[in-house]
N, C-alpha and C. Protein backbone atom coordinates (compact mmCIF):
# COMPACT_ATOMS: atom_id res chain seq x y z
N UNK A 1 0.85 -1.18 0.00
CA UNK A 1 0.00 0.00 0.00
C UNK A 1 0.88 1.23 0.00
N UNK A 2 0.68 2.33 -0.62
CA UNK A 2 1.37 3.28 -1.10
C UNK A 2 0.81 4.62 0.11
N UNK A 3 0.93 5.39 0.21
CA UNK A 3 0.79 6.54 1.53
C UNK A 3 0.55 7.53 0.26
N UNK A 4 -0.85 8.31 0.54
CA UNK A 4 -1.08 9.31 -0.42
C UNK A 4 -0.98 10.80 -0.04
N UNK A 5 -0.14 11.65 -0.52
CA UNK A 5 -0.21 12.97 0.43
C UNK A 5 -0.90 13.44 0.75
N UNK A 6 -1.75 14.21 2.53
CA UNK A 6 -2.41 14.98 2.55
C UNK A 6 -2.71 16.20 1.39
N UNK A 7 -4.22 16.42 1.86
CA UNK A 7 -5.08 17.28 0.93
C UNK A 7 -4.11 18.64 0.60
N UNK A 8 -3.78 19.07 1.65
CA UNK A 8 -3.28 20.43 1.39
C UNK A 8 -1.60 20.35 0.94
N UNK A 9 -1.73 21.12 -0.13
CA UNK A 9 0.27 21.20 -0.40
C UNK A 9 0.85 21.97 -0.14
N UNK A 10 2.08 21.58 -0.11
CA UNK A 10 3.19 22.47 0.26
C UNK A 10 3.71 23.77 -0.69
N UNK A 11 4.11 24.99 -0.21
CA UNK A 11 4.19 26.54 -0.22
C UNK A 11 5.30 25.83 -2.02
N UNK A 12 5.01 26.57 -3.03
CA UNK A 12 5.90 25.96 -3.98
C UNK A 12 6.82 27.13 -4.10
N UNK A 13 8.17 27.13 -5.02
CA UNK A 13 8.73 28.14 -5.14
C UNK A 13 8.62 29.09 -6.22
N UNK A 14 8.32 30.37 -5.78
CA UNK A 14 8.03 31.06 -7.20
C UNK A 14 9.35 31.22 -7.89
N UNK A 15 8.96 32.20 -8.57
CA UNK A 15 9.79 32.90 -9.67
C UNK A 15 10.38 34.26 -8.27
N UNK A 16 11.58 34.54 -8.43
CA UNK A 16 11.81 35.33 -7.68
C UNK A 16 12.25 35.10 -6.15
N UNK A 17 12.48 33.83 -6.14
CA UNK A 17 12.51 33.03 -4.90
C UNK A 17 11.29 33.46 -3.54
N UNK A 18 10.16 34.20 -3.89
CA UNK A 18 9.23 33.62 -2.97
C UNK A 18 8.61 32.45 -2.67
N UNK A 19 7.49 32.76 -1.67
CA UNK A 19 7.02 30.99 -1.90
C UNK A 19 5.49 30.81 -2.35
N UNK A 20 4.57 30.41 -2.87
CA UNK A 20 3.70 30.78 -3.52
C UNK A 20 2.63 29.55 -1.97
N UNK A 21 1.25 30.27 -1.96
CA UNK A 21 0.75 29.44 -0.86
C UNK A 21 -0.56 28.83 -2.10
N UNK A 22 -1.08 27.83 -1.80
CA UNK A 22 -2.56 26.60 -2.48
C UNK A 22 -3.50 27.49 -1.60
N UNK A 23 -3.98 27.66 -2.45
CA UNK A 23 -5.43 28.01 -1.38
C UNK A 23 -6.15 27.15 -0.19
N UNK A 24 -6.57 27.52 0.61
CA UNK A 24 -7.34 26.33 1.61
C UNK A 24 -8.65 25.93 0.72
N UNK A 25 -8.52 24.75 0.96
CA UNK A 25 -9.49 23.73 0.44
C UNK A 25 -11.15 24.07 0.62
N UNK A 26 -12.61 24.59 0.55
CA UNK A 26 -13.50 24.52 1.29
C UNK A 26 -14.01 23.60 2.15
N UNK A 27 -13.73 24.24 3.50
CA UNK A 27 -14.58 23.12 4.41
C UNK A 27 -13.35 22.50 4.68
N UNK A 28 -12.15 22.44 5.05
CA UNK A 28 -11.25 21.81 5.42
C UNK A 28 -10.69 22.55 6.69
N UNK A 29 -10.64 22.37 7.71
CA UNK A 29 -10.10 22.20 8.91
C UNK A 29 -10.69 23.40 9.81
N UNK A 30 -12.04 23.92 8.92
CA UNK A 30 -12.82 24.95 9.81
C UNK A 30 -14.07 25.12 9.69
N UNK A 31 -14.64 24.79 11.00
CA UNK A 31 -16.05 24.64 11.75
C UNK A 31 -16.35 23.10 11.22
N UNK A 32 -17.36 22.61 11.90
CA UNK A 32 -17.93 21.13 11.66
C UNK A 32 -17.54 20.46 12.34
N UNK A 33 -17.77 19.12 12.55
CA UNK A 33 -17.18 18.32 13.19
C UNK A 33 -17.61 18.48 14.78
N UNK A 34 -16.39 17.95 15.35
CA UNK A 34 -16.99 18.24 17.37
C UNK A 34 -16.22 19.39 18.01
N UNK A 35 -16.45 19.92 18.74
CA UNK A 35 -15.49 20.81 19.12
C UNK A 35 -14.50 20.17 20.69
N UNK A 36 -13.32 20.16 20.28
CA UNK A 36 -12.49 19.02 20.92
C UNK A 36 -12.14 20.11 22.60
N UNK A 37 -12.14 21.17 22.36
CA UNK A 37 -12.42 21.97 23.56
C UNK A 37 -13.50 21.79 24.52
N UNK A 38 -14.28 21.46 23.88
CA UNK A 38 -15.46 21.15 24.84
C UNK A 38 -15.43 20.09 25.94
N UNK A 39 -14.38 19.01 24.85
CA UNK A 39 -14.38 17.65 25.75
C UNK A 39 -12.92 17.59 26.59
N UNK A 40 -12.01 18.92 27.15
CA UNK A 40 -11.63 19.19 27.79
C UNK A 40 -11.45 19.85 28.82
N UNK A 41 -10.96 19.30 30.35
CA UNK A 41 -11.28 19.55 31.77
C UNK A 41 -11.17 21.16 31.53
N UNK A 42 -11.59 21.93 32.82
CA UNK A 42 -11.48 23.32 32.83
C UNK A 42 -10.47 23.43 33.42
N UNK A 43 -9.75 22.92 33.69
CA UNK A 43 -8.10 22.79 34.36
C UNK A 43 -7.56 22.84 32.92
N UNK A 44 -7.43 21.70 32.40
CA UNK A 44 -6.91 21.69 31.21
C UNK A 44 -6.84 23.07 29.99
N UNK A 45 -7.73 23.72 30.31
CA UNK A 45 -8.37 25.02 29.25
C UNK A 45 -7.93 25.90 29.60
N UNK A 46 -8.02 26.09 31.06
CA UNK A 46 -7.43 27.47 31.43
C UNK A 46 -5.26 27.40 32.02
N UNK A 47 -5.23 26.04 32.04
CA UNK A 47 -3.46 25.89 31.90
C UNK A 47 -3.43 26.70 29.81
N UNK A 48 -4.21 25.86 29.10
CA UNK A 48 -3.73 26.18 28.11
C UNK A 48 -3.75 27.56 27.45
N UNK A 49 -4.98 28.57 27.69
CA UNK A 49 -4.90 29.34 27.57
C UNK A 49 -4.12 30.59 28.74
N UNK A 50 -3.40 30.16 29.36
CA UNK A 50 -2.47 30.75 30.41
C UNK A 50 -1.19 30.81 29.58
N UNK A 51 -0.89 29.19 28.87
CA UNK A 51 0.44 29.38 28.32
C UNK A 51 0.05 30.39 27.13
N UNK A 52 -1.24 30.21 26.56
CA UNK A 52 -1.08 31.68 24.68
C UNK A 52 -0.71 32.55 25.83
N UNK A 53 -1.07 33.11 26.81
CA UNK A 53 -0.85 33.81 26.92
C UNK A 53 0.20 34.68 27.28
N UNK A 54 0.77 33.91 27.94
CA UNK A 54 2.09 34.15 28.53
C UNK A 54 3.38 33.60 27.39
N UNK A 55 3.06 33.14 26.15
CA UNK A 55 3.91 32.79 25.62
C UNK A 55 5.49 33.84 25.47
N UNK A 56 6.47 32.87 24.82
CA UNK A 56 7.71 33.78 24.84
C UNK A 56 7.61 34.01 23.52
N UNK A 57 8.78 35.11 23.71
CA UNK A 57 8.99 35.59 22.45
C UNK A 57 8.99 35.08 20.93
N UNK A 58 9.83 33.79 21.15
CA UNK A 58 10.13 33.17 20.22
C UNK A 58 9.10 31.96 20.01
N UNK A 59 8.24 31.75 21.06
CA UNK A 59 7.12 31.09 20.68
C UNK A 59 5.65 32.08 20.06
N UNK A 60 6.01 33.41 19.86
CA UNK A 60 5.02 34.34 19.33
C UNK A 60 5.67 34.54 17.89
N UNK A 61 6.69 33.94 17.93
CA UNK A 61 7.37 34.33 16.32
C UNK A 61 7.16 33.34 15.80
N UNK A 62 7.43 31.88 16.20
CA UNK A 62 6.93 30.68 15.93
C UNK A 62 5.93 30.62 14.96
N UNK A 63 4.88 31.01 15.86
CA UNK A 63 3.70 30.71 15.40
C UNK A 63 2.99 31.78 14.19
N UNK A 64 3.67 32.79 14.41
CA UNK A 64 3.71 33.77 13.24
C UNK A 64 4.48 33.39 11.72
N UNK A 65 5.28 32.21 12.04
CA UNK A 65 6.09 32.09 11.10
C UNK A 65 5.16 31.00 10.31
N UNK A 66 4.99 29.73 11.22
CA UNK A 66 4.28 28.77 10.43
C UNK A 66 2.74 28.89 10.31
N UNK A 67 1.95 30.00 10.63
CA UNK A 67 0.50 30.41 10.05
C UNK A 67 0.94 31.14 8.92
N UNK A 68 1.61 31.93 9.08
CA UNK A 68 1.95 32.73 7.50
C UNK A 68 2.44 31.98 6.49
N UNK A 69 3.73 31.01 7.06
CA UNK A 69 3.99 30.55 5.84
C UNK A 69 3.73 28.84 5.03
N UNK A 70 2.57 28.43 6.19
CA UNK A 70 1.82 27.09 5.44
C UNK A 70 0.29 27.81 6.03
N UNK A 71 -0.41 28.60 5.43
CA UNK A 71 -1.33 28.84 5.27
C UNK A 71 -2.79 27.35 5.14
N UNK A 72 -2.16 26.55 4.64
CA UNK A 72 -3.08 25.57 4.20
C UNK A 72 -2.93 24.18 5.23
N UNK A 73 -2.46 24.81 6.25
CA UNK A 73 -2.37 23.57 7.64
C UNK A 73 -2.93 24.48 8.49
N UNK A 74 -3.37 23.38 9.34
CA UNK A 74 -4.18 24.20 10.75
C UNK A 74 -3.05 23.60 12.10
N UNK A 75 -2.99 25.05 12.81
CA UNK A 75 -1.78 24.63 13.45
C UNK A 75 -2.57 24.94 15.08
N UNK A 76 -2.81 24.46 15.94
CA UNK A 76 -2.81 24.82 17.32
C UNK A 76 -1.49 25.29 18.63
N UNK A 77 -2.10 26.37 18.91
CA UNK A 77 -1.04 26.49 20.45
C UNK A 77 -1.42 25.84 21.43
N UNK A 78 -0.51 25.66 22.31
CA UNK A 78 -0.86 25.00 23.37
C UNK A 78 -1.50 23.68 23.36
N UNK A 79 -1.21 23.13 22.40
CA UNK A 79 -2.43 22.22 22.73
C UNK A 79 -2.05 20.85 23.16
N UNK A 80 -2.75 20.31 24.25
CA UNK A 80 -2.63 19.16 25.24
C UNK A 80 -2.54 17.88 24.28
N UNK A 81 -1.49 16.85 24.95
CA UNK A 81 -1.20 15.55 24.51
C UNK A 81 -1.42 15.18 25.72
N UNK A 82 -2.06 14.14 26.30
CA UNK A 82 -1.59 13.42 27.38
C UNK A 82 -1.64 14.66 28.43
N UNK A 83 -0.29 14.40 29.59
CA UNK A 83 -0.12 15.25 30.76
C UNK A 83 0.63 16.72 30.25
N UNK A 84 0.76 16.56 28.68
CA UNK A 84 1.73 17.81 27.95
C UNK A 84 0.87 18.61 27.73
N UNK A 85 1.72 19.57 27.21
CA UNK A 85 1.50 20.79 26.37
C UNK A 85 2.15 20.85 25.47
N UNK A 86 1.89 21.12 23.81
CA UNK A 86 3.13 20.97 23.02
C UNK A 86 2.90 22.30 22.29
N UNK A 87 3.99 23.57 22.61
CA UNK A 87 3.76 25.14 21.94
C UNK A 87 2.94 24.88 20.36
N UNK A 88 3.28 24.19 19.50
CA UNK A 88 2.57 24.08 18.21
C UNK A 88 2.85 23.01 18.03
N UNK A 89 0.80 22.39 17.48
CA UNK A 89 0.48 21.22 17.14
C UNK A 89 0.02 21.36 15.50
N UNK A 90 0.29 20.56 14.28
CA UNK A 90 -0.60 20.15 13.54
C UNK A 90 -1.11 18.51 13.85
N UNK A 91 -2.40 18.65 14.46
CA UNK A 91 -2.74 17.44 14.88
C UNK A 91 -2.94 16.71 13.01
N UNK A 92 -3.48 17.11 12.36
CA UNK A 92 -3.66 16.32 10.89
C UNK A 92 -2.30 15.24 10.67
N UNK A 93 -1.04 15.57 11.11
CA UNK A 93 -0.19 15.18 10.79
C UNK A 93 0.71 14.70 12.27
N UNK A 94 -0.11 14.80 13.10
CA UNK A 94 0.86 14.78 14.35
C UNK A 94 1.97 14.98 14.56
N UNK A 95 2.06 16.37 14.46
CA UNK A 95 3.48 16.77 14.13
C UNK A 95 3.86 17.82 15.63
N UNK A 96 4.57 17.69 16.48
CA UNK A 96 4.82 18.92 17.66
C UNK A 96 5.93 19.88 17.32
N UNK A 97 5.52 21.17 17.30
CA UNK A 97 6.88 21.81 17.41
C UNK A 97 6.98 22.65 18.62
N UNK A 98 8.50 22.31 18.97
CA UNK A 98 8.86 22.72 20.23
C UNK A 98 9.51 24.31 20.38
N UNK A 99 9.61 24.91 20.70
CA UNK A 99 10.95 26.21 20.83
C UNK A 99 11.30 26.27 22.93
N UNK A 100 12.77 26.59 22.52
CA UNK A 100 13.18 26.36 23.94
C UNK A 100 14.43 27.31 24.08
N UNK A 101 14.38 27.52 25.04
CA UNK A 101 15.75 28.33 25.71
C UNK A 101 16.44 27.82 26.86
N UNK A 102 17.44 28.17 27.03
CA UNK A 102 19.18 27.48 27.50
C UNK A 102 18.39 26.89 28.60
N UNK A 103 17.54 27.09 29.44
CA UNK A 103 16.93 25.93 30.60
C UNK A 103 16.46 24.42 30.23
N UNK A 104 16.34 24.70 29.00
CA UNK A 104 16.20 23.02 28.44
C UNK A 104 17.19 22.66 28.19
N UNK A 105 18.23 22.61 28.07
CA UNK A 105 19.73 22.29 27.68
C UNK A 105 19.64 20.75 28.68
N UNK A 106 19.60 19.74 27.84
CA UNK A 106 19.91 18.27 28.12
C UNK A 106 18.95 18.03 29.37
N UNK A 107 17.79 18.12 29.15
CA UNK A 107 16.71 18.31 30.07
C UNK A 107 15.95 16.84 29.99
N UNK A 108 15.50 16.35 31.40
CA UNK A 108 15.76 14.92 31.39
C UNK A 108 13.97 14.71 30.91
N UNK A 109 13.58 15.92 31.68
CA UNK A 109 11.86 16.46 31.59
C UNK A 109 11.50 16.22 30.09
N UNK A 110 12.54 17.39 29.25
CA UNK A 110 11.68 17.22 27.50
C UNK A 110 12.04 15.87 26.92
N UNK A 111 12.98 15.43 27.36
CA UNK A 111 13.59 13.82 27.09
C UNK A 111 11.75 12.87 27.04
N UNK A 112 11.66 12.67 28.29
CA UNK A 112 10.53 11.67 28.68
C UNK A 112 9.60 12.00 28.22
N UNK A 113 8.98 14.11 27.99
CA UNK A 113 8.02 14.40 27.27
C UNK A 113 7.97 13.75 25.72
N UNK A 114 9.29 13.83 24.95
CA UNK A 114 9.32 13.35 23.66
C UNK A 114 9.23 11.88 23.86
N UNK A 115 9.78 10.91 24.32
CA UNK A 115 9.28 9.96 24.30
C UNK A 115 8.26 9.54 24.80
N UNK A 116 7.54 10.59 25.39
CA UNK A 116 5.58 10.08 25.28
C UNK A 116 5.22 10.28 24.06
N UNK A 117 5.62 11.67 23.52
CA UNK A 117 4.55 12.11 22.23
C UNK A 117 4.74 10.70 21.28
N UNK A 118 6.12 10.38 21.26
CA UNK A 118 6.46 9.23 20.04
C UNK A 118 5.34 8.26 19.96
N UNK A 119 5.63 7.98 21.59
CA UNK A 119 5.00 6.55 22.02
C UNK A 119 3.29 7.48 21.35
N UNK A 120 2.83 7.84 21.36
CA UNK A 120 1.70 8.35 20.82
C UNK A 120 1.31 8.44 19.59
N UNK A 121 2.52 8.43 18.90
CA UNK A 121 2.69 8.92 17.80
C UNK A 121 2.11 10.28 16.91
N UNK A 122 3.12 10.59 17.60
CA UNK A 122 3.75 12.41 17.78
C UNK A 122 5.19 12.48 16.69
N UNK A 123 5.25 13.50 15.97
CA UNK A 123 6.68 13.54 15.79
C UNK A 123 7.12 15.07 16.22
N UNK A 124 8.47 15.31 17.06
CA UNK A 124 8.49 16.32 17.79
C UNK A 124 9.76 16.94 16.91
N UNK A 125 9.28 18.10 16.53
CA UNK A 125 10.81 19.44 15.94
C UNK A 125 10.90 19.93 16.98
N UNK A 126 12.26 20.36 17.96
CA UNK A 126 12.57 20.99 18.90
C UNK A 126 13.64 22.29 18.50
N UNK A 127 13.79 23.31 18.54
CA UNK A 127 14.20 24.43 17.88
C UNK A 127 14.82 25.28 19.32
N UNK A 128 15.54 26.10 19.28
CA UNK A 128 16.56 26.79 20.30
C UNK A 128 15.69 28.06 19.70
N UNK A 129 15.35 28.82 20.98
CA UNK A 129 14.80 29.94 20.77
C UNK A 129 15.52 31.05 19.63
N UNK A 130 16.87 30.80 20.03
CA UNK A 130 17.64 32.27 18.78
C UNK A 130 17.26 31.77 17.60
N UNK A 131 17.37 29.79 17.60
CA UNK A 131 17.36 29.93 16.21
C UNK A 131 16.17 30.44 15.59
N UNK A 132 15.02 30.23 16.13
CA UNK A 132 13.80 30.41 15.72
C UNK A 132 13.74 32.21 15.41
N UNK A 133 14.58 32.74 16.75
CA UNK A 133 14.32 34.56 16.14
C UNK A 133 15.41 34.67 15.14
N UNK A 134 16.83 34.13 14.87
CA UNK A 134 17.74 34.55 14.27
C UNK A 134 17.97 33.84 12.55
N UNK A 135 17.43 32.76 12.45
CA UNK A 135 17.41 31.53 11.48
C UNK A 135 15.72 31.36 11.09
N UNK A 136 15.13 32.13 10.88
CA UNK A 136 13.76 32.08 10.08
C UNK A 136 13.72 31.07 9.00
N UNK A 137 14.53 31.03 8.08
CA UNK A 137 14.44 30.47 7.03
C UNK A 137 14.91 28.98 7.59
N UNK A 138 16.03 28.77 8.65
CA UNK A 138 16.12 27.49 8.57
C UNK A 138 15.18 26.40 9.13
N UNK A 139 14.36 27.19 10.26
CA UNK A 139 12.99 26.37 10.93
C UNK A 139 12.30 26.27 9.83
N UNK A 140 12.16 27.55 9.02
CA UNK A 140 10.48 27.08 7.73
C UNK A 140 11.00 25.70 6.77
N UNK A 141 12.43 25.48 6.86
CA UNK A 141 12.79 24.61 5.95
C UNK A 141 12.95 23.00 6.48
N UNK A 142 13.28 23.21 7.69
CA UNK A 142 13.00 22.16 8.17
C UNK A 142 11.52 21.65 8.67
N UNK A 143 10.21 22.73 8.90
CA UNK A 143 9.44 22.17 9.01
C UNK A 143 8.45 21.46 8.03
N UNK A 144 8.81 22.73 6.74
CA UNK A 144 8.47 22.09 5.58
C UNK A 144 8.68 20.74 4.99
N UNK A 145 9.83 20.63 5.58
CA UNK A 145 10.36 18.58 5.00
C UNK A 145 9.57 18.15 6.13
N UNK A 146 9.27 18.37 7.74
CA UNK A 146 8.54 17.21 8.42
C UNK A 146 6.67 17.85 7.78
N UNK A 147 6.37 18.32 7.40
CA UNK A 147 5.09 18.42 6.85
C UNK A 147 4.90 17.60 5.37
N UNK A 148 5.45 17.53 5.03
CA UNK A 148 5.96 16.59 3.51
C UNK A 148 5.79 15.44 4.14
N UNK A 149 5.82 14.82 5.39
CA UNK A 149 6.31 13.29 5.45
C UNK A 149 4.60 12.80 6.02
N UNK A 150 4.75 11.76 5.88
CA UNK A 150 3.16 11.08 6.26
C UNK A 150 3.46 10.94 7.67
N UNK A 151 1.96 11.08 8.81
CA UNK A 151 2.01 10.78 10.29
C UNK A 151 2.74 9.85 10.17
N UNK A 152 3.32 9.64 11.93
CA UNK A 152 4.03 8.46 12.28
C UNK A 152 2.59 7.79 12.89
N UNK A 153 2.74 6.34 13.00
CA UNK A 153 1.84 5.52 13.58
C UNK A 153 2.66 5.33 15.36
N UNK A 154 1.20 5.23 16.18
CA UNK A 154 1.62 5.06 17.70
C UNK A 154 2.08 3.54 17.63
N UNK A 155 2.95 3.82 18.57
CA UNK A 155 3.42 2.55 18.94
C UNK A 155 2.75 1.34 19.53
N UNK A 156 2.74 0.01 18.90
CA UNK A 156 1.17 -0.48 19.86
C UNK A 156 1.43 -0.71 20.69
N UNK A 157 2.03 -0.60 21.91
CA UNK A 157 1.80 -0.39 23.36
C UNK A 157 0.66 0.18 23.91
N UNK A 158 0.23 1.47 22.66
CA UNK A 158 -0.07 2.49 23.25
C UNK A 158 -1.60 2.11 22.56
N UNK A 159 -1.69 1.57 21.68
CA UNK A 159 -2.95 1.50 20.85
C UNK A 159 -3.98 0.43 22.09
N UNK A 160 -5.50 1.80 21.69
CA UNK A 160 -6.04 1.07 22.59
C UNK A 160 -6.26 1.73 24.05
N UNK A 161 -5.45 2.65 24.39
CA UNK A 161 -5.50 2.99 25.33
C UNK A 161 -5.93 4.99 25.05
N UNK A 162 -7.12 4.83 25.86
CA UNK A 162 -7.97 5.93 25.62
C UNK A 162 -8.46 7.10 23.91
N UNK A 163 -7.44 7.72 24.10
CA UNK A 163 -7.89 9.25 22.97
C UNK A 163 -8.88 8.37 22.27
């Protein structure tokens, strides 16, 4: 069996070295469906909207970077895995991206966090805050190749057990 790419494509390169965006699809990744907020604790809601709020710098650039420049993915902040929080989710693709500063440096905490998301099947980009304010182009390029790749499947340990 062959893996077919998600609906929405990737930013192509123009003429001029911009990047050209696909339009969003109708009816693809807004309103309908259940609203997945709802079926979360009020603990859970108000941790998450504590972190938008309080976000850092480089997690406000983050997220400025990859709404602007994959327009045709739906990306969440904050949003809960398990006992986590992961700064930006595309759940379509289970993809986490992380941004961090020198307190995470060989941190035993984001260690065990990433090997939950895996075990979930999560795939986690973790990014150093400068690079994210100083290296723009090299996060959009690397996230662009993990948006290109098909979800990872959870590990079956894990299958089966709740979500």
């Amino acid at each position: 069996m062959t893996w077919k790419a998600p609906t929405p494509a990737l930013p192509q390169q123009a003429e001029g070295g911009g990047l050209t965006h696909p339009p969003r699809g109708a009816g693809e990744g807004w309103g309908g469906g259940c609203n997945r907020m709802a079926r979360l604790s009020e603990k859970t809601k108000t941790r998450a909207r504590s972190l938008r709020q309080t976000a850092t710098l480089a997690e406000r650039a983050l997220w400025r970077l990859v709404t602007s420049t994959f327009p045709a993915w739906r990306f969440r902040r904050q949003h809960p895995v398990g006992p986590y929080f992961v700064d930006i989710a595309c759940v379509k693709l289970r993809l986490a991206i992380e941004t961090d500063g020198g307190q995470h440096a060989e941190s035993r905490h984001d260690a065990g966090r990433d090997v939950f998301l895996r075990r979930q099947g999560w795939r986690v980009l973790r990014f150093w805050n400068e690079e994210v304010l100083q290296a723009p182009d090299s996060v959009t390029a690397l996230i662009a190749e993990a948006l290109a790749q098909p979800p990872p499947q959870p590990s079956p340990s894990t299958l089966g057990e709740g979500d």
